[in-house]
Protein backbone atom coordinates (compact mmCIF):
# COMPACT_ATOMS: atom_id res chain seq x y z
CA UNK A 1 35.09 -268.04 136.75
CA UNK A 2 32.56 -270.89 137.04
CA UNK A 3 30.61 -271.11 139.85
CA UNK A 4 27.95 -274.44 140.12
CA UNK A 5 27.14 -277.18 142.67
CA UNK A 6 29.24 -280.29 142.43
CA UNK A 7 32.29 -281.03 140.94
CA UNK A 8 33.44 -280.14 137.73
CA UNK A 9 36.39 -282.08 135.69
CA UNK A 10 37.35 -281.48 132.53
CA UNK A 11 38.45 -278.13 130.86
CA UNK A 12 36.93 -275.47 131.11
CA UNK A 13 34.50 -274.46 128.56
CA UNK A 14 34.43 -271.96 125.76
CA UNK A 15 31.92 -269.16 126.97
CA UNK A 16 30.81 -267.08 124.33
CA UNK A 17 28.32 -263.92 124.05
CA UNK A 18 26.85 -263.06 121.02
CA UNK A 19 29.98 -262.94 118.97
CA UNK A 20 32.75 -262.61 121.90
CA UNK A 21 34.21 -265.21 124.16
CA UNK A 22 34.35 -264.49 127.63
CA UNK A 23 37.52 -264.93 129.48
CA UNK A 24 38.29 -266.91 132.61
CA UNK A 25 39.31 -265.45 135.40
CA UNK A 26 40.90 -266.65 139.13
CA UNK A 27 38.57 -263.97 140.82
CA UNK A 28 35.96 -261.19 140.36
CA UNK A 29 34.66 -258.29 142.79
CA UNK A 30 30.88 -258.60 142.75
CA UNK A 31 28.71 -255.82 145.04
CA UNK A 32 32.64 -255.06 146.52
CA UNK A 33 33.11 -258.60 147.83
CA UNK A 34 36.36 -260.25 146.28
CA UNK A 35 35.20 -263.72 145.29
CA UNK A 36 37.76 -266.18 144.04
CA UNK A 37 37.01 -269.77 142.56
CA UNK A 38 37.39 -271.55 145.98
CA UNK A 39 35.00 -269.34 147.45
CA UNK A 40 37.51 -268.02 150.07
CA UNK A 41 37.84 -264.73 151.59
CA UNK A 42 41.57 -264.74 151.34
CA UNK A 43 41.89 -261.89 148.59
CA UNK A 44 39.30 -259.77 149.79
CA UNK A 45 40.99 -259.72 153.57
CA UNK A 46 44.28 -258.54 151.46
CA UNK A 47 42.41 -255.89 149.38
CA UNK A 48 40.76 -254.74 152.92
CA UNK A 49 43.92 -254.52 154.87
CA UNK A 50 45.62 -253.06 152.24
CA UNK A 51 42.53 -250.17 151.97
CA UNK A 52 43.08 -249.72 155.75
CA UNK A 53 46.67 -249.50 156.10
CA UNK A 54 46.66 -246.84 153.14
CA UNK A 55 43.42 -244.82 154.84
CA UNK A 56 45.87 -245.17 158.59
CA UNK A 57 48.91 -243.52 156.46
CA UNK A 58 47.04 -240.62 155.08
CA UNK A 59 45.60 -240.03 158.24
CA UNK A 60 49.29 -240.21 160.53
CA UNK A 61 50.54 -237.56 157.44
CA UNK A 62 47.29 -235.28 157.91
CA UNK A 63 48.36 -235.41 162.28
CA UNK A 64 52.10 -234.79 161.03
CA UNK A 65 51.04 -231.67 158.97
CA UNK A 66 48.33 -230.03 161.82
């Protein structure tokens, strides 16, 4: 993922690190924020309602089984 100010056209360039090239990627969790490359929160709200829903279910089976 590239993240700079402006606007970038082109194709994307060929990262590498010492001998390995990094791969590009849509989005990245960094300090357990979801960032994609449009900067929107759209996958992270997903990942969150999807940790909440499953946290809601475990707790409706833990009332079910007291």
């Amino acid at each position: 993922m590239l993240i700079h100010r402006g606007s970038f056209t082109g194709p994307l360039p060929l990262i590498t690190i010492g001998n390995v090239n990094v791969a590009w990627v849509c989005d990245t969790r960094l300090l357990g924020i979801t960032i994609d490359r449009k900067l929107t929160w759209a996958n992270h709200l997903k990942e969150l309602r999807n940790n909440v829903a499953n946290i809601l279910n475990l707790l409706k089976e833990c009332m079910l089984f007291s």
